[in-house]
Protein backbone atom coordinates (compact mmCIF):
# COMPACT_ATOMS: atom_id res chain seq x y z
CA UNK A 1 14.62 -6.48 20.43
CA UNK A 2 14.81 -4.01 17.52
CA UNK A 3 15.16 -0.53 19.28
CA UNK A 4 13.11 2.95 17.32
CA UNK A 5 14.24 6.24 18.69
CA UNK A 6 12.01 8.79 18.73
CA UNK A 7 12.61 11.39 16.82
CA UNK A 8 9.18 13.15 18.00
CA UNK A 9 11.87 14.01 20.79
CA UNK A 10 14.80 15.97 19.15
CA UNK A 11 14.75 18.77 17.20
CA UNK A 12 14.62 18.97 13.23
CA UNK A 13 18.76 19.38 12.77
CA UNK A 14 18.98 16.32 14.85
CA UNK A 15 17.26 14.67 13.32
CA UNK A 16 18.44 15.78 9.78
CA UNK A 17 21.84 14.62 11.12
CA UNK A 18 21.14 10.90 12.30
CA UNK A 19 19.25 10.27 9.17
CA UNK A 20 22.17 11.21 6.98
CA UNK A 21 24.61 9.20 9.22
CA UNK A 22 22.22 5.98 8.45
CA UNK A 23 22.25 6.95 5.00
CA UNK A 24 25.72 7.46 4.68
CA UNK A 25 26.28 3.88 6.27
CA UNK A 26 24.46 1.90 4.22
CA UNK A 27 25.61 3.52 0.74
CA UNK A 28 28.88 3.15 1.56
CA UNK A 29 28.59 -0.64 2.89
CA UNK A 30 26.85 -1.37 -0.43
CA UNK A 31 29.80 0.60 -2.27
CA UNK A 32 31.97 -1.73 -0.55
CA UNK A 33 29.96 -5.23 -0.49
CA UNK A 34 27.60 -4.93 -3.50
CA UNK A 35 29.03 -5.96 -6.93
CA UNK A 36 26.94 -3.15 -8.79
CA UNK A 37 28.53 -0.32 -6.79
CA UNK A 38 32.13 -1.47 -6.91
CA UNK A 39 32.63 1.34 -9.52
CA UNK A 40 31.24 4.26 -7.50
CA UNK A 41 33.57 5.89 -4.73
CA UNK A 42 33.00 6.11 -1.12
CA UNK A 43 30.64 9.52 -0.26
CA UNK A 44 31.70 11.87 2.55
CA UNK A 45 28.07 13.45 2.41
CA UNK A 46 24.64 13.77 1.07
CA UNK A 47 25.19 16.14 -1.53
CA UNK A 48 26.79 13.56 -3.07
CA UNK A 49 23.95 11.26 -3.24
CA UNK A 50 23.15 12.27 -7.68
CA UNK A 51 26.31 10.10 -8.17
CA UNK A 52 24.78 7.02 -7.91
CA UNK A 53 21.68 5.94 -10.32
CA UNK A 54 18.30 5.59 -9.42
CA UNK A 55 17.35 1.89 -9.49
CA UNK A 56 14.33 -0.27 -11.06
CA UNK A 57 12.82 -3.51 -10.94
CA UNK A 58 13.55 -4.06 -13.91
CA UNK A 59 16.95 -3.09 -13.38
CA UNK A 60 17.64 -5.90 -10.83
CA UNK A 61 15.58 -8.51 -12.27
CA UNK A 62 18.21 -8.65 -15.29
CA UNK A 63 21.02 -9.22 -13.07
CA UNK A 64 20.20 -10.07 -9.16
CA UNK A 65 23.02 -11.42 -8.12
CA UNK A 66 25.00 -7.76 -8.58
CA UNK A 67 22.66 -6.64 -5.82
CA UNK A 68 23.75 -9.04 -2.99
CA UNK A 69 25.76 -8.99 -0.62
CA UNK A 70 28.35 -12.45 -0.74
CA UNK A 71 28.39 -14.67 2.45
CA UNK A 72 25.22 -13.25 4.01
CA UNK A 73 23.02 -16.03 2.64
CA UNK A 74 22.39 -17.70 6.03
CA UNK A 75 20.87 -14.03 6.74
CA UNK A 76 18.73 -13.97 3.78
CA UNK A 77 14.92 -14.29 3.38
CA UNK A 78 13.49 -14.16 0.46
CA UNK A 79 10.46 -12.19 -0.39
CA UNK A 80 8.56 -10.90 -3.16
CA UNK A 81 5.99 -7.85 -4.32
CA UNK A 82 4.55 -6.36 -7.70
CA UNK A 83 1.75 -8.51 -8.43
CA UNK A 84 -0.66 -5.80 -7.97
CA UNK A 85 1.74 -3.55 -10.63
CA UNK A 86 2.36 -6.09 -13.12
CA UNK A 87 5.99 -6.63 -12.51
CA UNK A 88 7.19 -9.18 -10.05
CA UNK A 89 9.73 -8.45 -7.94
CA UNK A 90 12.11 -10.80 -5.77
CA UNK A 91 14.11 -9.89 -3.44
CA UNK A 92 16.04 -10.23 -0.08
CA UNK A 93 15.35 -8.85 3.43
CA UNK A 94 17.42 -8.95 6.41
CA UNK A 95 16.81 -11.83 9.04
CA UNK A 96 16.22 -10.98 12.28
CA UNK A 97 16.35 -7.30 10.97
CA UNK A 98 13.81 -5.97 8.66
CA UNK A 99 10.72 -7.58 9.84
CA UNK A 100 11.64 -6.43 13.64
CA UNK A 101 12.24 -3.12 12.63
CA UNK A 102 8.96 -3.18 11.04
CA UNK A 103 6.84 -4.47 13.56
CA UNK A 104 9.02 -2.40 16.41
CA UNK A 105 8.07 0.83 14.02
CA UNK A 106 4.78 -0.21 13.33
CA UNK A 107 3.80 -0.68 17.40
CA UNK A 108 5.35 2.58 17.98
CA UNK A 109 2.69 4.16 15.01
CA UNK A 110 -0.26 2.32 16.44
CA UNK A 111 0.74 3.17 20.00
CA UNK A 112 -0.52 6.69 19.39
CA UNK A 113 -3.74 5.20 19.10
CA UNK A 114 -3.99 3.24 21.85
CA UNK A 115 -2.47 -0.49 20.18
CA UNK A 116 -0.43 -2.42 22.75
CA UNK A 117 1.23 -5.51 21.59
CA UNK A 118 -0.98 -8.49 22.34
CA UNK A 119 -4.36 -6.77 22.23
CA UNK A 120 -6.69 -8.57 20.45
CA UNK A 121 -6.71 -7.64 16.64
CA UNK A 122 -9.65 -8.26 13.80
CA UNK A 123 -7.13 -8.70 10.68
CA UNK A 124 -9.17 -9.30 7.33
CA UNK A 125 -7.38 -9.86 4.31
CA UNK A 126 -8.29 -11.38 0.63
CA UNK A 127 -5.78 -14.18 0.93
CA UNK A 128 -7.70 -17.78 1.71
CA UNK A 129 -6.71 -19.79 4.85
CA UNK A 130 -5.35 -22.53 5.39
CA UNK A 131 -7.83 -25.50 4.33
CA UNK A 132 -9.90 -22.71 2.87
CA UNK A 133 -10.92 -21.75 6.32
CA UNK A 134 -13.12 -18.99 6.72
CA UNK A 135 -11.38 -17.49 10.19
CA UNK A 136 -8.13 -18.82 12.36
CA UNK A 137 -7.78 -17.98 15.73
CA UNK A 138 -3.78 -16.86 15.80
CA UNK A 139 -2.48 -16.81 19.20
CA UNK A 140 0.50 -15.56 18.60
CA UNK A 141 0.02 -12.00 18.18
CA UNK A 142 -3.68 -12.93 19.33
CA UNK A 143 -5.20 -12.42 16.24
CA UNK A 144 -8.83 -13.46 14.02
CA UNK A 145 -8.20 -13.61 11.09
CA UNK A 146 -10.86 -13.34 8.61
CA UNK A 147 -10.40 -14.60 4.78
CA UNK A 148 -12.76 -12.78 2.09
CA UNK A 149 -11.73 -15.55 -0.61
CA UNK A 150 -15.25 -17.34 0.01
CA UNK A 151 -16.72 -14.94 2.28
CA UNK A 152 -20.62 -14.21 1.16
CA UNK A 153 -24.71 -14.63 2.85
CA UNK A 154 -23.43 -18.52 4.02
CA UNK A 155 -20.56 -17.83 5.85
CA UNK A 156 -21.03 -14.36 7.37
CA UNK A 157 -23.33 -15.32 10.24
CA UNK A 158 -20.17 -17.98 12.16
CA UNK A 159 -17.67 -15.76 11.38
CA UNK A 160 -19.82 -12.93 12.86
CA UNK A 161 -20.44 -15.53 16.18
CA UNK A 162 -16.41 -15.50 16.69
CA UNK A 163 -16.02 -11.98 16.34
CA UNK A 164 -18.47 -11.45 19.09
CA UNK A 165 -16.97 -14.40 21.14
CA UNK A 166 -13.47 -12.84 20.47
CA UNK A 167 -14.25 -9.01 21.25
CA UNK A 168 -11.65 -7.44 19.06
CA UNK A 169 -10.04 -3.71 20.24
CA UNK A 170 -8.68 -2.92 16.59
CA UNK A 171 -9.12 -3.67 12.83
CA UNK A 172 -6.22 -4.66 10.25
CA UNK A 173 -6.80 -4.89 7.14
CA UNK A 174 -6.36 -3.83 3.30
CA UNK A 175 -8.61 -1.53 2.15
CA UNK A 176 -10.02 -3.40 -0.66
CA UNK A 177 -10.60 -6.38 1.89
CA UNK A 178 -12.27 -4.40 4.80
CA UNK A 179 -14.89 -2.95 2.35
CA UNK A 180 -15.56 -6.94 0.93
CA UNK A 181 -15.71 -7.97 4.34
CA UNK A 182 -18.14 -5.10 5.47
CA UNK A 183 -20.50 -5.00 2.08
CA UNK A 184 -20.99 -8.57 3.10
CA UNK A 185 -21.59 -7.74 7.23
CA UNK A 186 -23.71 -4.79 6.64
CA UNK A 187 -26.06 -6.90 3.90
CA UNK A 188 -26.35 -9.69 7.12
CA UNK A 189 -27.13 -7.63 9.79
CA UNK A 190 -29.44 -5.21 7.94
CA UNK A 191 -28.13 -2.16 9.73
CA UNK A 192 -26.18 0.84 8.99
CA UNK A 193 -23.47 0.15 11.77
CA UNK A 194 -21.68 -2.50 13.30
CA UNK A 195 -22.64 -4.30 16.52
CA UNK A 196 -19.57 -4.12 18.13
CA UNK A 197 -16.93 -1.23 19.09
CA UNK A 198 -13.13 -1.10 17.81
CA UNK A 199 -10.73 1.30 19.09
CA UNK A 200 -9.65 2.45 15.90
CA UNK A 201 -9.09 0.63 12.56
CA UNK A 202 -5.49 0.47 10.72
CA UNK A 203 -5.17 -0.09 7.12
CA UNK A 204 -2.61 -0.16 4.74
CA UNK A 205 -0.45 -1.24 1.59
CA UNK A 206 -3.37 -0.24 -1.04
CA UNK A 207 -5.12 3.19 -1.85
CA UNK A 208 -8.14 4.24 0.41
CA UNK A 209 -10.30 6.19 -0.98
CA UNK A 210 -11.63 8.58 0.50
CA UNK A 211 -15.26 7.51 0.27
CA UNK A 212 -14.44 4.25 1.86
CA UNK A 213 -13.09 6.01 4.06
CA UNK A 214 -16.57 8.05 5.01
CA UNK A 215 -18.38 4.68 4.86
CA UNK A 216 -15.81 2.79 6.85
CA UNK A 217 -15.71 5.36 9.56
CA UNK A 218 -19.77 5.67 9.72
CA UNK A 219 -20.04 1.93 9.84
CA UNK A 220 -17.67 1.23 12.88
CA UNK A 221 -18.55 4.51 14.53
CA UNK A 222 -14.24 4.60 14.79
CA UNK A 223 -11.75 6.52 13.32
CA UNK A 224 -9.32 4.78 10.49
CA UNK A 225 -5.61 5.24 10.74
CA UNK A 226 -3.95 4.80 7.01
CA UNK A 227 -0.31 4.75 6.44
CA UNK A 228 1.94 4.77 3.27
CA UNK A 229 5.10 1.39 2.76
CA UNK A 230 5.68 -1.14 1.05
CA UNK A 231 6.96 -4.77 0.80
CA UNK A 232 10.50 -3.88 0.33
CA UNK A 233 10.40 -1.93 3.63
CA UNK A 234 12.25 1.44 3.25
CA UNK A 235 10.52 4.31 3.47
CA UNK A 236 7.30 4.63 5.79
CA UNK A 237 5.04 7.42 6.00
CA UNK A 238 2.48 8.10 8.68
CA UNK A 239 -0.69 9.57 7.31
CA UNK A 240 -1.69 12.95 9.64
CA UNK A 241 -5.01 12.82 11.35
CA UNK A 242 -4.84 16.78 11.35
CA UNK A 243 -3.25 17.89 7.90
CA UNK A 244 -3.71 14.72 5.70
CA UNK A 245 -0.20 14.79 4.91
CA UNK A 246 1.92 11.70 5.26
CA UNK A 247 4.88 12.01 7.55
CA UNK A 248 7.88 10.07 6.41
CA UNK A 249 10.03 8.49 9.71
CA UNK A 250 13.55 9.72 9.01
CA UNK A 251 15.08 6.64 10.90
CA UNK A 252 13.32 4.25 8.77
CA UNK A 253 14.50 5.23 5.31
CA UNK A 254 15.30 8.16 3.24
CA UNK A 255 12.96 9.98 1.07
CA UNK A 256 13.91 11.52 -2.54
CA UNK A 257 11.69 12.62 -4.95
CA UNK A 258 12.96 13.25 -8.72
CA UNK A 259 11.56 15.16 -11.96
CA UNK A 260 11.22 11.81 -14.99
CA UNK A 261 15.01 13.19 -15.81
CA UNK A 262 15.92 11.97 -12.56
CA UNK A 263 16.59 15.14 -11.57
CA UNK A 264 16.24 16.20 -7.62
CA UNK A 265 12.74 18.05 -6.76
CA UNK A 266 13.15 20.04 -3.63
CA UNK A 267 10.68 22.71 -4.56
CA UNK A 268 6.54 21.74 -2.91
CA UNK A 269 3.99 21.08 -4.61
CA UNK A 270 5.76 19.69 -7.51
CA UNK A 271 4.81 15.70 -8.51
CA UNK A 272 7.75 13.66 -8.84
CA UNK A 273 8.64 9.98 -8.55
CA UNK A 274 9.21 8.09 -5.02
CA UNK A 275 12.83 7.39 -4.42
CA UNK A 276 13.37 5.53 -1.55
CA UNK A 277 16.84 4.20 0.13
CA UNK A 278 16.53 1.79 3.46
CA UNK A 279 18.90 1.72 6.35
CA UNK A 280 18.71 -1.69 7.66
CA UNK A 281 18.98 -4.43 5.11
CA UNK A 282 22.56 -5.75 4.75
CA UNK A 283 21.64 -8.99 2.50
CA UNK A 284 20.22 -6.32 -0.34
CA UNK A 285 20.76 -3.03 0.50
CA UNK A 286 18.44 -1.22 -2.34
CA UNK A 287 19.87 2.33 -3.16
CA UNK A 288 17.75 5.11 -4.67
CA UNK A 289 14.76 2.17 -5.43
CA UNK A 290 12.16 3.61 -7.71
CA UNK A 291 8.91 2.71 -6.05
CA UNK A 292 6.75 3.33 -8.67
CA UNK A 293 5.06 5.80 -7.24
CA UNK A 294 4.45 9.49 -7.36
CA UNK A 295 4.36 12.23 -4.64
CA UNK A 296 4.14 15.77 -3.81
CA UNK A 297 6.14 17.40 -0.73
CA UNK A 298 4.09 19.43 1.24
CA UNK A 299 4.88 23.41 1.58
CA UNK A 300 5.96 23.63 4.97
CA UNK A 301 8.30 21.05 6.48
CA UNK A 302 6.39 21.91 9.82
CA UNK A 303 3.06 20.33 10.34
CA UNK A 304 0.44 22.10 12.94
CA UNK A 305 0.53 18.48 14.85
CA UNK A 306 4.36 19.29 15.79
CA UNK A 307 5.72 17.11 12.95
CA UNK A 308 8.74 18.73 11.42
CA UNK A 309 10.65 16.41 8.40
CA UNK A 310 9.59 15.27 5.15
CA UNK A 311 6.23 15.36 4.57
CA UNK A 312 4.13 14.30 1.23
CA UNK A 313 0.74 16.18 0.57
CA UNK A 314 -0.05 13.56 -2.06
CA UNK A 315 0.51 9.99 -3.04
CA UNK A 316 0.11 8.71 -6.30
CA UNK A 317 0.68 5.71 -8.41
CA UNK A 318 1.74 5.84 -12.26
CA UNK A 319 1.23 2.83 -14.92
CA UNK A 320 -0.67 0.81 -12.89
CA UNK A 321 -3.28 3.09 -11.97
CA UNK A 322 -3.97 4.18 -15.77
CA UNK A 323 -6.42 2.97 -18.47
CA UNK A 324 -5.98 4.30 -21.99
CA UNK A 325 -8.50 5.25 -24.59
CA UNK A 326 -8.81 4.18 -27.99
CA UNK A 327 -6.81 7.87 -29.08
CA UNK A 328 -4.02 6.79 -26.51
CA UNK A 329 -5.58 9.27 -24.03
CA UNK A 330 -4.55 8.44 -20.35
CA UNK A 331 -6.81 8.28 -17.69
CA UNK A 332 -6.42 8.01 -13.69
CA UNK A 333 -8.34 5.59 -11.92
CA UNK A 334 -9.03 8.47 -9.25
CA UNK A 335 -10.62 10.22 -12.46
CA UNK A 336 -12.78 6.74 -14.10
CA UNK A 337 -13.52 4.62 -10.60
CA UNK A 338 -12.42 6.39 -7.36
CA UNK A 339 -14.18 9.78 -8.38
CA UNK A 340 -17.41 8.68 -8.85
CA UNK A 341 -20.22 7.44 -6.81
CA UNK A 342 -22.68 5.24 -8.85
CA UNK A 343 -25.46 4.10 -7.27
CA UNK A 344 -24.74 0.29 -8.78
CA UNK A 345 -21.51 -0.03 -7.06
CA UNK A 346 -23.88 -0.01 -3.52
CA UNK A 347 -24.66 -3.50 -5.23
CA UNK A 348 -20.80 -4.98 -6.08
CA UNK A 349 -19.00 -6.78 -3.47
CA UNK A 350 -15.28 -6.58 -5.93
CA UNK A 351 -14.64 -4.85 -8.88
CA UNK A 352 -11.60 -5.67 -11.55
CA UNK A 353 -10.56 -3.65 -14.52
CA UNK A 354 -8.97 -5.81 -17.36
CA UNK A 355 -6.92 -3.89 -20.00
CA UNK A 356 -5.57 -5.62 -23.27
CA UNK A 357 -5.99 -2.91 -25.90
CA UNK A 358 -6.03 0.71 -26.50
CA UNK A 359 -9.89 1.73 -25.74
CA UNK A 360 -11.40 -1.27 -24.43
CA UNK A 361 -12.12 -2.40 -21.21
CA UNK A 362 -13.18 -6.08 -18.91
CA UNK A 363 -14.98 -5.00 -16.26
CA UNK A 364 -15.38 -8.18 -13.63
CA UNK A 365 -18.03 -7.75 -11.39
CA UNK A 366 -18.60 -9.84 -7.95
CA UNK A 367 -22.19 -9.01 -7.28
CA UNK A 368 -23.23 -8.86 -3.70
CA UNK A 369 -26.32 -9.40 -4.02
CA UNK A 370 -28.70 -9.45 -6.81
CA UNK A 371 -26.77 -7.12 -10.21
CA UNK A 372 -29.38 -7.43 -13.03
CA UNK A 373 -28.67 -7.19 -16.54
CA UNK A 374 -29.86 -3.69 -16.19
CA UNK A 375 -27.88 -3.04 -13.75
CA UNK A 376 -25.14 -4.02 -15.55
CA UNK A 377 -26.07 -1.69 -19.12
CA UNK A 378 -26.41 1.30 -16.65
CA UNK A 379 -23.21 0.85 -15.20
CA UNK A 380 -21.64 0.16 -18.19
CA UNK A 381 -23.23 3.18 -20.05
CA UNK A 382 -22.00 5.50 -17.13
CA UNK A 383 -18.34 4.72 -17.03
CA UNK A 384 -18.37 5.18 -21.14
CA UNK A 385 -19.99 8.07 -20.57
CA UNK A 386 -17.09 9.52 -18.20
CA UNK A 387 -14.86 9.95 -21.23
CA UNK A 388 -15.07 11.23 -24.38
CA UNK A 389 -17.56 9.97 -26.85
CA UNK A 390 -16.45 7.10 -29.29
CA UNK A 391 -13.12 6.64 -27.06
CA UNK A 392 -14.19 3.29 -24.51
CA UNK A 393 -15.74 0.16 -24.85
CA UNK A 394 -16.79 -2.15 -21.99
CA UNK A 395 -17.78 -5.47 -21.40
CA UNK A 396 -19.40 -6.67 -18.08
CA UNK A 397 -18.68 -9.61 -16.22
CA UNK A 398 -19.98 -11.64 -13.70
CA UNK A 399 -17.72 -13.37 -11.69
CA UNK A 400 -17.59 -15.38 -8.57
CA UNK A 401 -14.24 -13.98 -7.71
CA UNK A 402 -11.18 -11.59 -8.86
CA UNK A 403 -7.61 -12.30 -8.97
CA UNK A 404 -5.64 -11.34 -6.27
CA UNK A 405 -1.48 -10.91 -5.77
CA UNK A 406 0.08 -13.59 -3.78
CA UNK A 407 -0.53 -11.79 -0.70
CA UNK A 408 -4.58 -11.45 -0.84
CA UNK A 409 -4.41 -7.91 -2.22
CA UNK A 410 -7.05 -6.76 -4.55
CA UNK A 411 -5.82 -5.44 -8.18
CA UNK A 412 -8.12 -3.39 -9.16
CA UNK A 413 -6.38 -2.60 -12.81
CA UNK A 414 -4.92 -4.75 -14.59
CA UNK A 415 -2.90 -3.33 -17.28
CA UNK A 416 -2.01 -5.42 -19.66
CA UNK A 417 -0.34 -2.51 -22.13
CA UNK A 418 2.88 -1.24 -21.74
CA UNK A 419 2.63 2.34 -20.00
């Protein structure tokens, strides 16, 4: 069983000191195993760390085989990620090592809340079944697992019979699949909360926003516990019920973040890109990855819940989460989507973005109930109206479903210009 220390229990030096030993260990086992590094020297210390370049997707996908390890194959198990981003991504985990660390890290996390493995979990994710079932009972890891693929007014009221039959103590889900999942619930029961009680509800590996968030919490009459990761597993950050801020394990994987001249940022409050190095993965140990994202270290390494480490105020993404006007003007998502609160979107089960030129938009709608063609103009005349004048077109569409990553996420953008 894959052991996590606690680092809740030694002091901030000790701490500082284990997590450079890990990350001294695995750069210089890559330095000696992986083919790209067989030019760099061995490092005696952190400091030294700028010697080595940051890496990309893009990077490896031109030449994988420089980033594996020889004669580990039997150890290998291949996995994949960026279908939300727009740029697939294979690569290799450990077996037997990087999924147990996860899950050993992950119990740990929950355990604060009250999760002990083998209580009985809701998870509901946008990935279909197998057979296009609805729900599977999982024993292993005792489990319901609900698919939003074909979930609408038909299928609702059985799936709502098992999860009274199977009492659930917690929630698990993505974001994007527990508000589906509860547009649908709330339209079937007619009520403004949920008839039954979870503990608490975990989600993670998209953006919450905070309004789902609100309406998530109100619903289930339960707090939600949100964390930041990623498929590549190495860096995790625990999102702080009491500051906000997102509390990076130092045993998991080390945290950098860097100015666009891949410069180090040590100063707070200052956005630079994720950097992220794991500890654990021997098959394709991935060195100063570029995650894609952006973040913002918070000003005091100390939190008021006793945290003391790296800590990020903010998380942000970059290309993906950006639609661009007809002038080449850049716009967040947060800004165009997340920030506002229509009154149509109480009406739309999924929403997709669709971008293929400069200033024009496909907006794909899955209706959950009845979305007029009035509804529809009004929406549409809104989110022009959000920019400036002349700069946005949109088209509406109504579809019966949007297209999901490989693993049942929900892409909400999806950018189809080069960033």
């Amino acid at each position: 069983m894959v052991r996590v220390d606690n680092f809740a229990e030694n002091n901030k030096r000790e701490n500082e000191k284990k997590t450079e030993r890990l990350l001294l260990q695995q750069i210089n086992f890559a330095i000696e195993k992986i083919p790209y590094y067989k030019k760099f020297s061995i490092l005696n210390n952190v400091n030294e760390l700028y010697k080595l370049p940051i890496i990309t997707k893009d990077i490896i996908n031109k030449n994988p085989s420089l980033f594996i390890t020889k004669n580990l194959e039997q150890k290998s198990l291949k996995s994949n990620t960026g279908g939300s981003s727009g740029s697939p991504f294979t690569f290799f985990i450990e077996k037997g090592v990087t999924r147990p660390k996860e899950a050993a890290h992950f119990n740990q996390y929950w355990g604060n809340y009250g999760y002990h493995s083998g209580d009985r979990v809701l998870m509901i994710r946008g990935k279909s079944l197998r057979d296009n079932a609805d729900y599977e009972l999982q024993t292993i890891g005792n489990k319901l697992v609900i698919s939003c693929y074909n979930l609408n007014q038909d299928s609702i009221g059985e799936i709502h019979a098992q999860i009274q039959k199977f009492k659930p103590k917690f929630i698990h889900a993505y974001p994007s699949s527990l508000l589906t999942f509860t547009k649908e619930f709330q339209l079937y029961l007619g009520k403004n909360a949920a008839d039954f009680n979870v503990q608490s509800i975990f989600l993670g590996s998209e953006k919450l926003d905070a309004s789902d968030q609100f309406y998530f919490e109100n619903f289930y009459q339960t707090k939600v516990i949100t964390w930041y990761g990623h498929s590549e597993c190495l860096i995790h950050g625990a999102k702080c019920e009491i500051s906000g801020d997102y509390h990076f394990s130092p045993f998991y994987g080390y945290l950098e973040l860097v100015d666009e001249n891949d410069k180090i940022i040590n100063i707070p409050g200052t956005e630079g890109k994720i950097i992220a190095t794991g500890f654990d993965n021997k098959v394709m140990p991935l060195i100063r990855y570029d995650t894609g994202d952006l973040g913002v270290y918070c000003d005091s390494t100390k939190c008021k819940c006793g945290f003391e480490g790296k800590s990020l105020s903010k998380i942000v993404g970059r290309g993906k989460d950006l639609i661009i006007l007809r002038d080449l003007t850049k716009i967040t998502l947060t800004a165009f989507i997340f920030g506002q609160h229509h009154s149509e979107f109480d009406r739309i089960k999924e929403i997709q973005l669709i971008q293929n030129e400069a200033g024009h938009l496909i907006v794909k709608i899955v209706p959950l109930n009845i979305f007029s063609i009035k509804d529809q103009e009004k929406l549409k005349q809104k989110l022009i109206s959000s920019v400036k004048n002349n700069l946005l077109s949109i088209k509406i569409e109504l579809v019966e479903k949007t297209e999901k990553t490989h693993r049942g996420k929900h892409k909400l953008l999806i950018q189809n210009i080069d960033i």
